[in-house]
Protein backbone atom coordinates (compact mmCIF):
# COMPACT_ATOMS: atom_id res chain seq x y z
CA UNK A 1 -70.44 106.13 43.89
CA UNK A 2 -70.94 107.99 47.32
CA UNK A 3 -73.68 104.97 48.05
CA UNK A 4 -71.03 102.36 47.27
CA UNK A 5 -68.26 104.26 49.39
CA UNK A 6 -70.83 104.44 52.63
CA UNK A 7 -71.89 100.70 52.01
CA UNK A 8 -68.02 99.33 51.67
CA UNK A 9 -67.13 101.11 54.71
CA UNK A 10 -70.42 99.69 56.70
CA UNK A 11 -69.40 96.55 55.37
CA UNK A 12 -65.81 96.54 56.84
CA UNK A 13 -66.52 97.97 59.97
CA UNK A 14 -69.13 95.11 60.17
CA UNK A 15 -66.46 92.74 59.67
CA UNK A 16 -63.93 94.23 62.04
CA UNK A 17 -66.49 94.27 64.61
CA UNK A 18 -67.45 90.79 64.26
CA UNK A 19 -63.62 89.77 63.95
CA UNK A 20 -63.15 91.34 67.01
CA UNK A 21 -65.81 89.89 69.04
CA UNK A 22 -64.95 85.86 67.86
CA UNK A 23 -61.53 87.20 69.04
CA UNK A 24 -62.39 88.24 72.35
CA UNK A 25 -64.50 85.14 72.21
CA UNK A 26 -61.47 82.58 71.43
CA UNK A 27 -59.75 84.15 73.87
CA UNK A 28 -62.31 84.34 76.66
CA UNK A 29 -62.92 80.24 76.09
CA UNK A 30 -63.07 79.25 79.51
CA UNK A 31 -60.08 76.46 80.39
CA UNK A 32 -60.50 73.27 82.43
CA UNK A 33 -56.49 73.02 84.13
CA UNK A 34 -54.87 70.30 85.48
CA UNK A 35 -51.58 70.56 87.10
CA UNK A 36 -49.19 68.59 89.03
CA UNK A 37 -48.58 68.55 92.57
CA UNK A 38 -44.95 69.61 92.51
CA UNK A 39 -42.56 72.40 91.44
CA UNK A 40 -42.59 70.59 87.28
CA UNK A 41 -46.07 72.87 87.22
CA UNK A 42 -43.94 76.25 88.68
CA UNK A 43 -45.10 78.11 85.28
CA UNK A 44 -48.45 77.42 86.08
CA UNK A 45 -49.07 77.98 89.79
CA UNK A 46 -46.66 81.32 88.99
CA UNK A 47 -49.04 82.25 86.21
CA UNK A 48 -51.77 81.95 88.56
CA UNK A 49 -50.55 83.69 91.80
CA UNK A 50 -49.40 87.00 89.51
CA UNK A 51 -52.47 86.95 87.73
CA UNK A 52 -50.69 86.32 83.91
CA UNK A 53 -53.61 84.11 82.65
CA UNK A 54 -56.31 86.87 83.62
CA UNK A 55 -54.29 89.47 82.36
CA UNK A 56 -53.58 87.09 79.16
CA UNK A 57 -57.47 87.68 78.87
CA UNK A 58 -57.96 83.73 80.19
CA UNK A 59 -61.01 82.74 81.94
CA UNK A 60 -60.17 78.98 84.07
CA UNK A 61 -63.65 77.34 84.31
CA UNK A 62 -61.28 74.75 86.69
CA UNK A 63 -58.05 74.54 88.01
CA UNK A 64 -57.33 71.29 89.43
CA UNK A 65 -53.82 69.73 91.47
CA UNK A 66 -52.96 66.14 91.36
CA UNK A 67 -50.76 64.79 93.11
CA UNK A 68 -49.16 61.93 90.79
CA UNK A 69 -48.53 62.92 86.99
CA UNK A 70 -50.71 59.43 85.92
CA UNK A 71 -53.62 60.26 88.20
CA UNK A 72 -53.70 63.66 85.69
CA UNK A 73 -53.37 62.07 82.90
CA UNK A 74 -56.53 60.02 84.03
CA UNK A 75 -58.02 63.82 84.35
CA UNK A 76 -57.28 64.55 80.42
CA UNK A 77 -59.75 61.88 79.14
CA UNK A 78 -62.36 63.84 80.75
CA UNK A 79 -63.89 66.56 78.92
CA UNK A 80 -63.68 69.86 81.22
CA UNK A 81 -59.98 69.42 81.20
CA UNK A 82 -58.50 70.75 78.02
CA UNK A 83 -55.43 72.05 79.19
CA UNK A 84 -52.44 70.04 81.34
CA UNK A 85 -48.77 71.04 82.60
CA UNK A 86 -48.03 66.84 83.37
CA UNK A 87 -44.71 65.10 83.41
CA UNK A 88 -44.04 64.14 79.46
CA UNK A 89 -44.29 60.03 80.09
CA UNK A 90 -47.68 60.36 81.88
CA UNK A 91 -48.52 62.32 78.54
CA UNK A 92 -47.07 59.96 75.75
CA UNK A 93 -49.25 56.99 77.92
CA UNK A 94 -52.50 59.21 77.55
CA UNK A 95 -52.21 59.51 73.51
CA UNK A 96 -50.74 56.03 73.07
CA UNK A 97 -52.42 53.94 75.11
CA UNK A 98 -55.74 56.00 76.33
CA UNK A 99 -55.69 57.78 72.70
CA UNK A 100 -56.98 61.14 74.47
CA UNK A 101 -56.20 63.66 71.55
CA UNK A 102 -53.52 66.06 72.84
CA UNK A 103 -50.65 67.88 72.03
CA UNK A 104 -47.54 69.24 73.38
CA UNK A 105 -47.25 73.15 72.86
CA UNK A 106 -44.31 74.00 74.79
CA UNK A 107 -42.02 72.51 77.87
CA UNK A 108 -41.88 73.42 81.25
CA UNK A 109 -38.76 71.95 82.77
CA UNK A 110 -35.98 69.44 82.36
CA UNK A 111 -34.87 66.76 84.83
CA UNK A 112 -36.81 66.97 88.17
CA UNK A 113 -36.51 63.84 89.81
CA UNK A 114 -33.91 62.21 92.02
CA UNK A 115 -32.76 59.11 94.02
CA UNK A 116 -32.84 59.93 97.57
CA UNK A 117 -31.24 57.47 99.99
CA UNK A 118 -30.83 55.92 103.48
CA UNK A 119 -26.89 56.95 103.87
CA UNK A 120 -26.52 53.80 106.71
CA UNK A 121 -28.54 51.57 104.28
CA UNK A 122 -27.23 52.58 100.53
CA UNK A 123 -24.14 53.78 99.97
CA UNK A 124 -23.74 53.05 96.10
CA UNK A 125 -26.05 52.49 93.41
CA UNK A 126 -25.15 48.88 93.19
CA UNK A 127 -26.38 48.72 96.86
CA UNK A 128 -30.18 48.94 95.20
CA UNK A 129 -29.22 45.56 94.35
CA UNK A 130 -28.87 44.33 97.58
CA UNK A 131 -31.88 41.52 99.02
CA UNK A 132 -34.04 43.90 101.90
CA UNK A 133 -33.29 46.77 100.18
CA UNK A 134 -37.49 48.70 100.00
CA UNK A 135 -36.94 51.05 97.47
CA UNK A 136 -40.27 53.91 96.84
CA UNK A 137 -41.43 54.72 93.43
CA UNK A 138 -44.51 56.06 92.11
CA UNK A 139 -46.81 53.18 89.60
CA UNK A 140 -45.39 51.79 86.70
CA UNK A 141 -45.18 54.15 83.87
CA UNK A 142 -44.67 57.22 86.15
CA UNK A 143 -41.97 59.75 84.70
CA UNK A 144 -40.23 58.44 88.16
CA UNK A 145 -40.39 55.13 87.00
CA UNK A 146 -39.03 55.51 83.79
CA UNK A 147 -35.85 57.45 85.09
CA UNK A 148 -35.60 54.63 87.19
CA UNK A 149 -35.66 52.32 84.49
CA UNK A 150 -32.98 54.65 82.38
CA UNK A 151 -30.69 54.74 85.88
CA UNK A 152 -31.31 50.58 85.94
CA UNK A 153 -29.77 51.24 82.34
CA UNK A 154 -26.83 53.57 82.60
CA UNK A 155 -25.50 51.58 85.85
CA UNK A 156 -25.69 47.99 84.67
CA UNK A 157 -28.10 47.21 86.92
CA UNK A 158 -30.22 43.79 87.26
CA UNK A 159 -33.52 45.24 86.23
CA UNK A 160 -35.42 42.16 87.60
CA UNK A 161 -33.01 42.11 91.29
CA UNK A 162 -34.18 45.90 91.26
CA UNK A 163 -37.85 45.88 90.82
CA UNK A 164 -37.83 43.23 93.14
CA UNK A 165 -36.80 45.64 95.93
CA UNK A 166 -39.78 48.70 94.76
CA UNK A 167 -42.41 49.42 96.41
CA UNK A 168 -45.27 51.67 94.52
CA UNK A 169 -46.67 54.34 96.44
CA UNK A 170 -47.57 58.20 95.86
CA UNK A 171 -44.84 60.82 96.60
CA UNK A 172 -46.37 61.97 100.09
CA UNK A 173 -46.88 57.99 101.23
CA UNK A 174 -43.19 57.73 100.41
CA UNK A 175 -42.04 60.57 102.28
CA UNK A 176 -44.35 59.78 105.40
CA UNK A 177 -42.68 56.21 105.20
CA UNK A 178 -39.06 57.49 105.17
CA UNK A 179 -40.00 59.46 108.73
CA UNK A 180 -41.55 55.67 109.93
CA UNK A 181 -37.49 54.08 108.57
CA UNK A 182 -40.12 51.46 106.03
CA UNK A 183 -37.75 52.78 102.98
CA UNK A 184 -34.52 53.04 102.29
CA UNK A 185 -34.42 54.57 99.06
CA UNK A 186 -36.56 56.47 97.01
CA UNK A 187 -36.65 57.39 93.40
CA UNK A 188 -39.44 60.01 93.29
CA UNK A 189 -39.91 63.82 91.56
CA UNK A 190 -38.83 66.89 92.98
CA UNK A 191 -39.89 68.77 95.26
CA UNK A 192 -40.54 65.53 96.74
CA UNK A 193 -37.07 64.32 96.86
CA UNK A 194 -35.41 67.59 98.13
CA UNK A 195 -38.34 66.70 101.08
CA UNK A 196 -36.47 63.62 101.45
CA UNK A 197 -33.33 65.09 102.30
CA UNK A 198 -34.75 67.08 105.09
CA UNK A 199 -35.74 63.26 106.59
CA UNK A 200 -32.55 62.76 107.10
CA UNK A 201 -31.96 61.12 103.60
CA UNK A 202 -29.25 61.86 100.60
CA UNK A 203 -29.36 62.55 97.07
CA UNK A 204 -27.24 60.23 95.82
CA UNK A 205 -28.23 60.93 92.10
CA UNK A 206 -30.17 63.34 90.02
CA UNK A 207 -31.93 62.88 86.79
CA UNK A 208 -29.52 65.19 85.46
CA UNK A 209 -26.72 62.18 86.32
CA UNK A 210 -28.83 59.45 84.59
CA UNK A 211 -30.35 61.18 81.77
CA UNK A 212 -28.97 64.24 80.13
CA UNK A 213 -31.42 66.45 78.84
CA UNK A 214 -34.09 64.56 80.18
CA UNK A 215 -37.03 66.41 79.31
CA UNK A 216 -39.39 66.76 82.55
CA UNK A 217 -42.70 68.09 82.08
CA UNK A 218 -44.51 69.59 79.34
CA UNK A 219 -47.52 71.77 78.90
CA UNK A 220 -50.28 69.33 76.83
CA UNK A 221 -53.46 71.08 75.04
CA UNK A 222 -56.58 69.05 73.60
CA UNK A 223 -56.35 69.31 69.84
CA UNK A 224 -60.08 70.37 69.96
CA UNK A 225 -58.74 73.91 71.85
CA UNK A 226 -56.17 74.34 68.63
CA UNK A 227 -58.63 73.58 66.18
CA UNK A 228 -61.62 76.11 67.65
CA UNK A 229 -59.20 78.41 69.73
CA UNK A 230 -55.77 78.91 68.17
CA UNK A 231 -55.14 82.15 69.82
CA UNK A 232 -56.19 81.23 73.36
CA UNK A 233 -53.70 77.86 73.23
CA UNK A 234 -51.00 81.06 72.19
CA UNK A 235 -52.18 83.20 75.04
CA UNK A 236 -51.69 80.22 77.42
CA UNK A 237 -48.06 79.39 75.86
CA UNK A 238 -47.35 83.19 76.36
CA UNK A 239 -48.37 83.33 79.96
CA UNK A 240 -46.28 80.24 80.58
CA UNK A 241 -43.24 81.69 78.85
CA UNK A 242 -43.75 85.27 81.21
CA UNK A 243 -44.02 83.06 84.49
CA UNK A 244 -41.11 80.80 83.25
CA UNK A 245 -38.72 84.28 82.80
CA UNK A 246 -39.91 85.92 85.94
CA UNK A 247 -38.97 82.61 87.90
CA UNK A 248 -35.68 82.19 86.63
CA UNK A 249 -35.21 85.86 87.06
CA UNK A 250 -36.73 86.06 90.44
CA UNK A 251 -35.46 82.31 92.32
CA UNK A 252 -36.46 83.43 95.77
CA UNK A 253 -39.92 84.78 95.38
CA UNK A 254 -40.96 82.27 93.13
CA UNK A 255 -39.85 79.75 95.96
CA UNK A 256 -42.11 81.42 98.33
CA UNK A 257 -44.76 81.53 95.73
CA UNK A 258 -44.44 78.05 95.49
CA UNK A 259 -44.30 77.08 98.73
CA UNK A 260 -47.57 79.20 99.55
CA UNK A 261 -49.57 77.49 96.92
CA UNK A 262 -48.62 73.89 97.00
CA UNK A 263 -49.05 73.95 100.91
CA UNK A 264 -52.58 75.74 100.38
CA UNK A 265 -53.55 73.37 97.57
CA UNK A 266 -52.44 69.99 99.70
CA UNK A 267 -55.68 70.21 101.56
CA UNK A 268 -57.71 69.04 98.08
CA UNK A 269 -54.82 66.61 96.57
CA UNK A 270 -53.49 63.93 99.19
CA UNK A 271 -55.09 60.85 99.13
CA UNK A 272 -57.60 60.47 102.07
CA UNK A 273 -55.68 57.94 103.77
CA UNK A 274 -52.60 60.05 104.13
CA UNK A 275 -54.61 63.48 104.24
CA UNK A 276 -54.44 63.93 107.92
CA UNK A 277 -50.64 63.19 108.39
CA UNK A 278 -49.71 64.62 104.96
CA UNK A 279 -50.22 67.59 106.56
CA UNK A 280 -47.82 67.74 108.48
CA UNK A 281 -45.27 68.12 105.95
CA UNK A 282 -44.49 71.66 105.89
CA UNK A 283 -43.15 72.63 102.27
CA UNK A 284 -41.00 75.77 102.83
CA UNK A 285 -39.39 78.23 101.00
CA UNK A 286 -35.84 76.87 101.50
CA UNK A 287 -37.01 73.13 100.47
CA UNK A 288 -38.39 74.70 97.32
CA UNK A 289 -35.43 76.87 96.42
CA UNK A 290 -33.17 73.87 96.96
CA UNK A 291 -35.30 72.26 94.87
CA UNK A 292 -36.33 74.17 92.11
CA UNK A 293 -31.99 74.72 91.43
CA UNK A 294 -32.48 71.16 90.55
CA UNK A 295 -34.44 71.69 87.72
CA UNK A 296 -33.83 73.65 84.44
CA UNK A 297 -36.94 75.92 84.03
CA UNK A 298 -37.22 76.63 80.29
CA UNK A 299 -40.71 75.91 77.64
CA UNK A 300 -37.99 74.89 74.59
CA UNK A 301 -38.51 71.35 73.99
CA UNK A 302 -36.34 69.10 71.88
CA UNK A 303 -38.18 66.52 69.60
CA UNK A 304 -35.43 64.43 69.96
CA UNK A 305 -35.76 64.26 73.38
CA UNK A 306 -39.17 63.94 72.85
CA UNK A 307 -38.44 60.94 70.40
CA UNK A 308 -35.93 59.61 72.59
CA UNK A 309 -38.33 58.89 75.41
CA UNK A 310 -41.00 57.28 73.18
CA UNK A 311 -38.72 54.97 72.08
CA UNK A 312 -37.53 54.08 75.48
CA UNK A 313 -40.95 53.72 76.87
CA UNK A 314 -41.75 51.02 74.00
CA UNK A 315 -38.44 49.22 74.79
CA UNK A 316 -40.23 49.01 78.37
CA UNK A 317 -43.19 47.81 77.07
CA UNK A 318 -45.08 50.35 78.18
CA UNK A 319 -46.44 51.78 74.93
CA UNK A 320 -47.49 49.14 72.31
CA UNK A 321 -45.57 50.92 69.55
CA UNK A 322 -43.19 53.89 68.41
CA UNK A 323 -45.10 56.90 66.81
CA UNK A 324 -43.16 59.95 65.31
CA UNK A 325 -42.78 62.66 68.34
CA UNK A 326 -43.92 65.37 65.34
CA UNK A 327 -47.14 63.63 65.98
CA UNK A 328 -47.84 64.87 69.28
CA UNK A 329 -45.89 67.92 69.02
CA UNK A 330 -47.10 71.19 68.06
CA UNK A 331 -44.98 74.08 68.93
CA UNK A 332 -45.74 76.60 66.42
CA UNK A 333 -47.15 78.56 69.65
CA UNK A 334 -43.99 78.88 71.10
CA UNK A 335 -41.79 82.28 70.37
């Protein structure tokens, strides 16, 4: 009986001990990040600069800007990214249309982009209308793009008059071509379009005005990562949730954090082309605290919202066809 006792109590400590160890291991899993170029990613860059990921026990093999939210979704099909915080159309396209297996585990923000405008050259929205009028949007399929499609919508616009008057280019081409006068109007994401306003330009609407409770960006895992590593994907969740609180707790410091890291990290992410005048754009604290009070920092997400936008982007034809939002979603991470 004694023999039994010692060799039950070998066997659980065994167990514990090996428990353990695939637990520190799950956790450990080293993380390939992507994250935009903007203040949508402020959980992230937060998480990073206060050091919530290591002390989460989370090892980033990469951590990688970009500076348009399709240009990261690009980055998802490869295979040392397994983690993205990426606007949420940018993320529907990548499992619709690229099939990269992903889900959503929590949000980040809602709203985050805005029309900026020429106040000599647009006065109303109906003046996007007008013949001449250069308007600045990031590609087709871009969250930008689809708010501009929505604010086409809401205002009775002449979608085809409209699109006639965009030009596509990357946030920073569009703000160095407001300081040259080539646009007059610009429907691009925050922190960009705060940017604008120091160029002299206004914010004549919000995404806030054309689509209430637009959702903004989300944070997207590979469903490998849930599958093998269920506690690290709740880890990351967790250390976006702290960074989230502390920066809607703490609005100035997190505006300097931001500022800090997106003007060290815009040496690696604008385009070559623009690198060398890009920057030149100073991104201070004030623009980002102007800007971040233009978005609602919270990780709920509403599957309706979630719906809503899947169904909008198939009305634009760009997703072939609906799909249940339950399907991408997994938010049992979330507290």
């Amino acid at each position: 009986m004694k023999k039994l006792f010692v060799l039950v109590a070998l066997f659980l400590l065994v167990s514990l001990g090996i428990s353990g160890c695939a637990q520190n291991q799950e956790v450990n899993a080293p993380l390939g990040v992507a994250v935009e170029f903007t203040d949508h990613a402020a959980c992230a860059y937060i998480a990073q600069d206060k050091g919530y990921f290591e002390e989460a026990g989370l090892k980033l093999s990469a951590y990688e800007s970009y500076v348009t939210g399709t240009a990261l979704a690009a980055a998802l099909a490869r295979g040392d990214i397994q983690v993205a915080y990426i606007c949420l159309a940018p993320a529907i396209s990548a499992y619709a249309n690229a099939g990269v297996p992903i889900k959503i585990v929590a949000g980040t923000h809602k709203y985050g982009y805005g029309l900026a405008v020429n106040p000599d050259k647009v006065k109303t929205v109906e003046d996007l209308e007008k013949p001449g009028i250069r308007i600045g949007c990031v590609q087709t399929g871009s969250a930008a793009d689809v708010a501009l499609n929505k604010m086409i919508d809401k205002y009775g616009l002449n979608r085809e008059t409209v699109l006639k008057n965009v030009q596509q280019m990357n946030p920073p081409k569009q703000i160095l071509a407001i300081k040259m006068g080539k646009l007059d109007a610009v429907f691009i994401p925050e922190h960009w379009a705060t940017m604008a306003e120091d160029c002299g330009f206004r914010m004549l609407l919000t995404a806030k005005d054309v689509w209430p409770e637009m959702q903004g960006s989300v944070l997207v895992v590979k469903e490998e990562l849930i599958n093998s590593h269920p506690e690290t994907v709740r880890k990351l969740v967790e250390a976006s949730q702290k960074a989230t609180g502390w920066a809607r707790q703490n609005p100035v410091e997190a505006a300097g954090i931001m500022a800090r890291q997106l003007q060290s990290a815009g040496d690696q992410v604008f385009p070559t082309d623009v690198a060398e005048t890009a920057k030149q754009l100073e991104i201070t604290s004030e623009i980002m605290l102007r800007s971040m009070e233009r978005l609602e920092y919270t990780t709920e997400i509403n599957p309706a919202i979630v719906q809503e936008t899947i169904d909008y982007m198939v009305s634009l034809g760009y997703i072939k066809s609906s799909f249940k939002a339950e399907d991408i979603l997994d938010l049992r991470f979330l507290k």
